[in-house]
Every structure is written in structure tokens, then in C-alpha cells.
Protein backbone atom coordinates (compact mmCIF):
# COMPACT_ATOMS: atom_id res chain seq x y z
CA UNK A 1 0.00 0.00 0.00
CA UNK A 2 1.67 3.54 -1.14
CA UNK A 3 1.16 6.11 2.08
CA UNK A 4 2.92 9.41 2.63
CA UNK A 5 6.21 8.79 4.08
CA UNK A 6 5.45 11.52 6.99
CA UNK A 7 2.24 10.14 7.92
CA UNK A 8 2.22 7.60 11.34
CA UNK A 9 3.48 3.94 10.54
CA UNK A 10 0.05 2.10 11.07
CA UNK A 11 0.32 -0.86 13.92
CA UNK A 12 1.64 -3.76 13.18
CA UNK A 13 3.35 -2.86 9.67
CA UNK A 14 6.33 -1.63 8.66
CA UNK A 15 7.57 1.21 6.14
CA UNK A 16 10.00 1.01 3.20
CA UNK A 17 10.79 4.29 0.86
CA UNK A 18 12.24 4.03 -2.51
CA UNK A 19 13.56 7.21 -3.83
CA UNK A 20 15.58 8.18 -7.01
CA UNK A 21 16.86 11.97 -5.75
CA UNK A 22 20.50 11.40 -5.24
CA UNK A 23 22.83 14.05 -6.63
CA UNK A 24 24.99 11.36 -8.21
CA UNK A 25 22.41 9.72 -10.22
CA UNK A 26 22.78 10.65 -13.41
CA UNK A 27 19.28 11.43 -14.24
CA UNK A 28 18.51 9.47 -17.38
CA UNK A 29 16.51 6.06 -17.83
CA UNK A 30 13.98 4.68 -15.91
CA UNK A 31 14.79 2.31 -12.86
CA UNK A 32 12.08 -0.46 -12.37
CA UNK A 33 11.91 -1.46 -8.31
CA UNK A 34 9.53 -4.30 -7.20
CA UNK A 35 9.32 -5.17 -3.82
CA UNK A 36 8.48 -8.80 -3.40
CA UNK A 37 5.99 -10.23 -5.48
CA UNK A 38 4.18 -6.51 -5.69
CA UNK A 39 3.94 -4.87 -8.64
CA UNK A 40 6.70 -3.45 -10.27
CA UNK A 41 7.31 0.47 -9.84
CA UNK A 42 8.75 3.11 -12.32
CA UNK A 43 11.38 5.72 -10.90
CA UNK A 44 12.37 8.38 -13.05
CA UNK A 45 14.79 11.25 -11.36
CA UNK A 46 13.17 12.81 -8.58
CA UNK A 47 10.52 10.26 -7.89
CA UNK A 48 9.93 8.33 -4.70
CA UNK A 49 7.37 5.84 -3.66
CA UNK A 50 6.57 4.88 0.27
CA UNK A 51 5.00 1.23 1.08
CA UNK A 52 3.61 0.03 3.99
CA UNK A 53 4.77 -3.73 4.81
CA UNK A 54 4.11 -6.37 7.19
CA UNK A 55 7.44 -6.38 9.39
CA UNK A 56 9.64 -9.43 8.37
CA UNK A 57 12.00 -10.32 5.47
CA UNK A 58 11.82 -8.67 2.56
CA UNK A 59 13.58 -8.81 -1.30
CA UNK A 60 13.93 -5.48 -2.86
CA UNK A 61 14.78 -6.24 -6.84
CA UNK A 62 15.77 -3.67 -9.06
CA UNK A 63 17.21 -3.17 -12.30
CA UNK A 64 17.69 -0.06 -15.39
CA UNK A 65 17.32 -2.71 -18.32
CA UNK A 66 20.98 -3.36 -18.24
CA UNK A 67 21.93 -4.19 -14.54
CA UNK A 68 19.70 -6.12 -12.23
CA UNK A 69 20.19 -6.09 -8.53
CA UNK A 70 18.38 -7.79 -5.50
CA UNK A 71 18.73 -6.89 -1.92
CA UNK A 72 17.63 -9.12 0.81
CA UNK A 73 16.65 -7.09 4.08
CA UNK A 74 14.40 -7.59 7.55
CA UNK A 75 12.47 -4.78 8.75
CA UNK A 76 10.43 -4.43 12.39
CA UNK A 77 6.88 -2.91 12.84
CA UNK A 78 7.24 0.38 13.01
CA UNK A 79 10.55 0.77 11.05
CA UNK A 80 11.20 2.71 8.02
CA UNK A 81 13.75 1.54 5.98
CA UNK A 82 14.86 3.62 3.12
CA UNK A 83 16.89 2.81 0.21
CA UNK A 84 18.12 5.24 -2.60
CA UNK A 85 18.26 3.72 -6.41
CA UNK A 86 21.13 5.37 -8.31
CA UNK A 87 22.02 5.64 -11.79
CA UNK A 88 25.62 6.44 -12.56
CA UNK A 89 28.07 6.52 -15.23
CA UNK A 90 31.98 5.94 -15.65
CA UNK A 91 33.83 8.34 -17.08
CA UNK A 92 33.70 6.56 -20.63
CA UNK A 93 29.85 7.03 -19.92
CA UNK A 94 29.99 10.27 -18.99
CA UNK A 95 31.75 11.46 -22.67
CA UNK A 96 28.96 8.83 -24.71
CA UNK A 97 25.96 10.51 -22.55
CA UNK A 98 27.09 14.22 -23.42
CA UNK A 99 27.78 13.21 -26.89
CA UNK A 100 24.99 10.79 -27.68
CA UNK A 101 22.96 11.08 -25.19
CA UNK A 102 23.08 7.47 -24.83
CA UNK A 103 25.31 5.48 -22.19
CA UNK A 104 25.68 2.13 -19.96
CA UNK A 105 24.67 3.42 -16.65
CA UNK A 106 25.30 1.07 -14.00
CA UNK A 107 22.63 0.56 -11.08
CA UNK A 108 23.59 1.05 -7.23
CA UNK A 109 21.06 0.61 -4.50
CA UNK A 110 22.00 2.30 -1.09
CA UNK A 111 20.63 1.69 2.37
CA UNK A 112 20.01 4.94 4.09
């Protein structure tokens, strides 16, 4: 369930926030996020999305098209875990995006 990530953690669950806003992404492509077996989620720069779980393990899976990741992590009622979903480039990357506008980006997922 997608809830505001300021309002109160409701009993018994748990809160995970998925956010796309860090200065070193490099702002292009989409980032698909699914956590679970829920549906799959679109981040584009400067988008977030806030779920409320049941506490317990969890599988975070990730991926840009080109890189896939998967993160195993446990969360208690009343937590909120947050994870950042970056897309960066090398500096090979970096010269191909300016110039073509086109580039591998690679896909880093960071627990905050």
C-alpha cells in the first residue's frame, strides 16, 4: 500500500521508501523497483514511492534494463527503511551521454 512517508506507521506494519533523488544519479533512464511479489514500480529522477509492509524479510529487486540487482533485508513494525536507487556513469559514460545522449549506466542501490 503507497502512504505518505510523513504520515504515522500504522500498527503492526512496517515502512520502506524508494527514492531516485541522489545528486549522483545521473538522471537518465527509468529504474524499475519491485518489492516482493508486488507490482513493479517506475522511478524516473526525482521520484519516490513509500509502502507500507508487514514487518519481516523482505527482497527489494531492481534493475535499469541493463543491470539487475536484488537486496535481501528484515524490517520491524514500526521501522522505516529507506533505500536510494542510483544511476551512474563511468567516465567513458559520462563522454557517450554528453555526446549521444546514450550510455551504460550502471545501477547502485544504497541503504540509508
Amino acid at each position: 500500500m503507497t502512504a505518505p512517508p510523513s504520515a504515522p506507521i500504522p500498527d503492526g506494519l512496517a515502512r520502506v521508501t524508494l527514492s531516485r533523488t541522489d545528486g549522483a544519479d545521473v538522471q537518465q533512464r527509468q529504474i524499475y523497483a519491485r518489492l516482493d511479489e508486488g507490482p513493479s514500480q517506475t522511478l524516473m529522477f526525482g521520484d519516490s514511492i513509500t509502502l507500507d509492509v508487514p514487518p519481516g524479510e523482505h527482497v527489494l529487486r531492481a534493475n535499469n534494463t541493463l543491470f539487475w540487482k536484488r537486496v535481501a533485508f528484515s524490517v520491524a513494525a514500526g521501522q522505516h527503511v529507506q533505500f536510494a536507487l542510483i544511476n551512474r556513469s563511468g567516465v567513458v559514460g559520462l563522454g557517450l551521454l554528453a555526446l549521444l545522449g546514450v550510455a551504460p549506466l550502471t545501477l547502485s542501490i544504497e541503504r540509508r
